[in-house]
PDB file of N, CA and C in Angstrom:
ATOM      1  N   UNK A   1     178.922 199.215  80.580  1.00  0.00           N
ATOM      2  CA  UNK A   1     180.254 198.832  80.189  1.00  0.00           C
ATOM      3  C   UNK A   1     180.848 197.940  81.274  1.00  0.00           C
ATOM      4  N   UNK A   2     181.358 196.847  80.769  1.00  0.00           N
ATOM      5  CA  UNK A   2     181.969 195.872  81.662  1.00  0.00           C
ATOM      6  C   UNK A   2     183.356 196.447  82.097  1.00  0.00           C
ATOM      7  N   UNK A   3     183.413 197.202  83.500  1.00  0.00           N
ATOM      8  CA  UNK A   3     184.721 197.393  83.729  1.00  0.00           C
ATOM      9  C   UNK A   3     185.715 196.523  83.898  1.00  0.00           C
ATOM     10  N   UNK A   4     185.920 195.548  83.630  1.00  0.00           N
ATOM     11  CA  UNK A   4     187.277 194.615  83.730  1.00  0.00           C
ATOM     12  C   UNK A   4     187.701 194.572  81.928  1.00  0.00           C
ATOM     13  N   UNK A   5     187.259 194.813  81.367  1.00  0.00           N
ATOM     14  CA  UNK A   5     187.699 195.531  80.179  1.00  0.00           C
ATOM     15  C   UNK A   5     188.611 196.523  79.762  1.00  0.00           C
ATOM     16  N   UNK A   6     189.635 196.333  79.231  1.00  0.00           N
ATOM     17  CA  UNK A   6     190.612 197.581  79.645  1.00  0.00           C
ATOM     18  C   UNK A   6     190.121 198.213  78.216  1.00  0.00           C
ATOM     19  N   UNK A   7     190.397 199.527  78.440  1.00  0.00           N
ATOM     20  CA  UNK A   7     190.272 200.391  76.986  1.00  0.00           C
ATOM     21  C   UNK A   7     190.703 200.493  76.239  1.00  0.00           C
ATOM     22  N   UNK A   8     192.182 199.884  76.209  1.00  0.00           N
ATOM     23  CA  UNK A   8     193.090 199.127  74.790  1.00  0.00           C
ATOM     24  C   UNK A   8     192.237 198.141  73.943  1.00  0.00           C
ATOM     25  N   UNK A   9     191.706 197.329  74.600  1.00  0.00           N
ATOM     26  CA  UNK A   9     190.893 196.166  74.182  1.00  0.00           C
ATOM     27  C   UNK A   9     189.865 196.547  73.095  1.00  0.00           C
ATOM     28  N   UNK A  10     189.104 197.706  74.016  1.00  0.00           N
ATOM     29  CA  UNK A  10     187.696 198.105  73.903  1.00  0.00           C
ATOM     30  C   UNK A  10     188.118 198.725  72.778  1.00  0.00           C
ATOM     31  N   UNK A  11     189.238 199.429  72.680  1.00  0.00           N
ATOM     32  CA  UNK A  11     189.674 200.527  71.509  1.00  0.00           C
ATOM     33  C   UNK A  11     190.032 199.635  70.145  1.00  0.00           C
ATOM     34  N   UNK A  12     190.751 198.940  70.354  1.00  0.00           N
ATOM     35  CA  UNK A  12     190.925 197.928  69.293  1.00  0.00           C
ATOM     36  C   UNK A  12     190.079 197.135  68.661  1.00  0.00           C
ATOM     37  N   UNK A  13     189.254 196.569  70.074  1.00  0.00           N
ATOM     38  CA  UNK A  13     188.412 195.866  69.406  1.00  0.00           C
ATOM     39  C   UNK A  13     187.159 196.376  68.231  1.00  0.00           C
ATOM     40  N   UNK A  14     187.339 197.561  68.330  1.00  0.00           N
ATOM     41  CA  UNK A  14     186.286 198.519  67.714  1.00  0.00           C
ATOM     42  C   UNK A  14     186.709 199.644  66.934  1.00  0.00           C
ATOM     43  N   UNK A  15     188.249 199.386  66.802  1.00  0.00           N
ATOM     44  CA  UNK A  15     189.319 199.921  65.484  1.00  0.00           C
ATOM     45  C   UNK A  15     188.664 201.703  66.033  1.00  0.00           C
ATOM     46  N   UNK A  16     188.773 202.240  67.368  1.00  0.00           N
ATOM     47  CA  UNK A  16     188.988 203.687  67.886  1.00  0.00           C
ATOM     48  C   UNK A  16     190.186 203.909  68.516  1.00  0.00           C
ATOM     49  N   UNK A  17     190.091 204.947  68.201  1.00  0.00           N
ATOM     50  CA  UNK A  17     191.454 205.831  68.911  1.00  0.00           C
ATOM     51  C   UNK A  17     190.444 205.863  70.239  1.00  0.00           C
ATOM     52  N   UNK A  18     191.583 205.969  71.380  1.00  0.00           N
ATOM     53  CA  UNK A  18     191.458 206.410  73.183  1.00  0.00           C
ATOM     54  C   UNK A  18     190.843 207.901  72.915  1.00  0.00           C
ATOM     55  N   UNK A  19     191.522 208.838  72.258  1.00  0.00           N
ATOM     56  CA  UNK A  19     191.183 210.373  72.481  1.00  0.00           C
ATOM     57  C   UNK A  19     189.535 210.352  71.980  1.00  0.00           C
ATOM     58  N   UNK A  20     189.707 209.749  70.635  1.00  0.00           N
ATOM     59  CA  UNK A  20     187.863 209.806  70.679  1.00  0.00           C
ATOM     60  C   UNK A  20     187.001 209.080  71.392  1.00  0.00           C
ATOM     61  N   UNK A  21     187.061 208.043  71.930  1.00  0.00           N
ATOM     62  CA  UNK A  21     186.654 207.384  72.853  1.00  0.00           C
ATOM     63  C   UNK A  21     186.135 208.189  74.152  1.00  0.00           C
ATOM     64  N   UNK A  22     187.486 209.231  74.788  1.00  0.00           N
ATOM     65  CA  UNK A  22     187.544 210.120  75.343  1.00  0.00           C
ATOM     66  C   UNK A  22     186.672 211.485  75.506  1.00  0.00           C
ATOM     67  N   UNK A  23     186.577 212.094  74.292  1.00  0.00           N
ATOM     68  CA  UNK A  23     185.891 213.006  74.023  1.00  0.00           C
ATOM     69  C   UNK A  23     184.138 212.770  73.775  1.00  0.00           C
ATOM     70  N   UNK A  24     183.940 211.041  73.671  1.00  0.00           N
ATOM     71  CA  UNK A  24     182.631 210.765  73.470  1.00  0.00           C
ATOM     72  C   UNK A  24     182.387 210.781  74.744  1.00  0.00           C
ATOM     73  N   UNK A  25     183.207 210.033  75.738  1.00  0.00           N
ATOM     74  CA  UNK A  25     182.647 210.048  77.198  1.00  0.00           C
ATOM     75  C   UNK A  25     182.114 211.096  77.463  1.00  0.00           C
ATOM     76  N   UNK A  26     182.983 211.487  77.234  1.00  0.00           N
ATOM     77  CA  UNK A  26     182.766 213.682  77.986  1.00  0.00           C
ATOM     78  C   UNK A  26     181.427 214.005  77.716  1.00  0.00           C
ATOM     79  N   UNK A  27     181.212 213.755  76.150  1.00  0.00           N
ATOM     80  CA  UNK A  27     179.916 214.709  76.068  1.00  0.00           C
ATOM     81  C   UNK A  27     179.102 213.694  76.566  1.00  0.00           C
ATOM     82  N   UNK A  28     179.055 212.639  76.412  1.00  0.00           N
ATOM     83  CA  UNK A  28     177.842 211.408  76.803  1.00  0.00           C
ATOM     84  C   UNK A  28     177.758 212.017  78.678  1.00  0.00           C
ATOM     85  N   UNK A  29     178.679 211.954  79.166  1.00  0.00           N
ATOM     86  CA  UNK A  29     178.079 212.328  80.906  1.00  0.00           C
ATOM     87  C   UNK A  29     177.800 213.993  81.177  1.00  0.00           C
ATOM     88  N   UNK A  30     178.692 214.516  80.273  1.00  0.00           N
ATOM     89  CA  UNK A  30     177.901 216.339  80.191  1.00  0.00           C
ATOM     90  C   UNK A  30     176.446 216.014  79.892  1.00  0.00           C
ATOM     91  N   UNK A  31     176.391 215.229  78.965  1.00  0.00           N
ATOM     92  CA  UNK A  31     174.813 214.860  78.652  1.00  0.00           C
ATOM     93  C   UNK A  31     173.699 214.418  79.453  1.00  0.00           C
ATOM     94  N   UNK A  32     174.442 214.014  80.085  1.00  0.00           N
ATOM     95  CA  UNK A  32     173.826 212.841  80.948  1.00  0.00           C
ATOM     96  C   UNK A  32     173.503 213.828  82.908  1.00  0.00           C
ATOM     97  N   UNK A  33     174.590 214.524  83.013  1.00  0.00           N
ATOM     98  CA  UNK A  33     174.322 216.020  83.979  1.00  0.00           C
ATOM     99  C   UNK A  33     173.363 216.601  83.359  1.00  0.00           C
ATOM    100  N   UNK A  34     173.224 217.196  82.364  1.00  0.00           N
ATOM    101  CA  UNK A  34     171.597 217.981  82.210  1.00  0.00           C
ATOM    102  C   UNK A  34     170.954 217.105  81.989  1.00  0.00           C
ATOM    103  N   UNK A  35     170.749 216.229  81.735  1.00  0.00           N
ATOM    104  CA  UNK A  35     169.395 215.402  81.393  1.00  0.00           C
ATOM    105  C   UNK A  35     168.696 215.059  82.861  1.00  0.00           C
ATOM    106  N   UNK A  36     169.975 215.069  83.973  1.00  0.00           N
ATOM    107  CA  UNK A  36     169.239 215.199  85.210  1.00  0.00           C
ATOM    108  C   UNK A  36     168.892 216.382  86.123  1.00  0.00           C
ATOM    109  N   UNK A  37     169.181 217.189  85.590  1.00  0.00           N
ATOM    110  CA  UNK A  37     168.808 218.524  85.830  1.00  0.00           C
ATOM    111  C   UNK A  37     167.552 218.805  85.316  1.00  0.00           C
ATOM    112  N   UNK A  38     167.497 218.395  84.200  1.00  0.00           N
ATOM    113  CA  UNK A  38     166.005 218.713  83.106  1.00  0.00           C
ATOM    114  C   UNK A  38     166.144 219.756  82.697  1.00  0.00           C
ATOM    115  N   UNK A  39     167.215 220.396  82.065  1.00  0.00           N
ATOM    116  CA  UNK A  39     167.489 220.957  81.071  1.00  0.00           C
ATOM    117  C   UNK A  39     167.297 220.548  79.902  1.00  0.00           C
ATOM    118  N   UNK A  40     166.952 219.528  79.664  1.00  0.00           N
ATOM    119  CA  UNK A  40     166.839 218.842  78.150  1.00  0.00           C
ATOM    120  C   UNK A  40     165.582 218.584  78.230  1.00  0.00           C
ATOM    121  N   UNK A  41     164.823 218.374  77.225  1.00  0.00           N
ATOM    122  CA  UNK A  41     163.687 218.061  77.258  1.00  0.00           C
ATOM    123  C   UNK A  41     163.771 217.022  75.828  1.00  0.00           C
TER     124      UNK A  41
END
């Protein structure tokens, strides 16, 4: 993700709400913590 992108932009440009946007982050880097743990297989 290009950070000089603000998340209004990103949100609009892709017709999302911030909160879901939000809640995808979350699980995408919870995800992304076990996957380096190797809990996931």
């Amino acid at each position: 993700m290009n950070a000089n992108i603000l998340l209004v932009d990103l949100c609009s440009k892709y017709n999302l709400n911030p909160n879901v946007f939000y809640s995808w982050k979350e699980k995408f880097m919870e995800g992304g913590k076990l996957a380096l743990t190797g809990a996931l297989i």
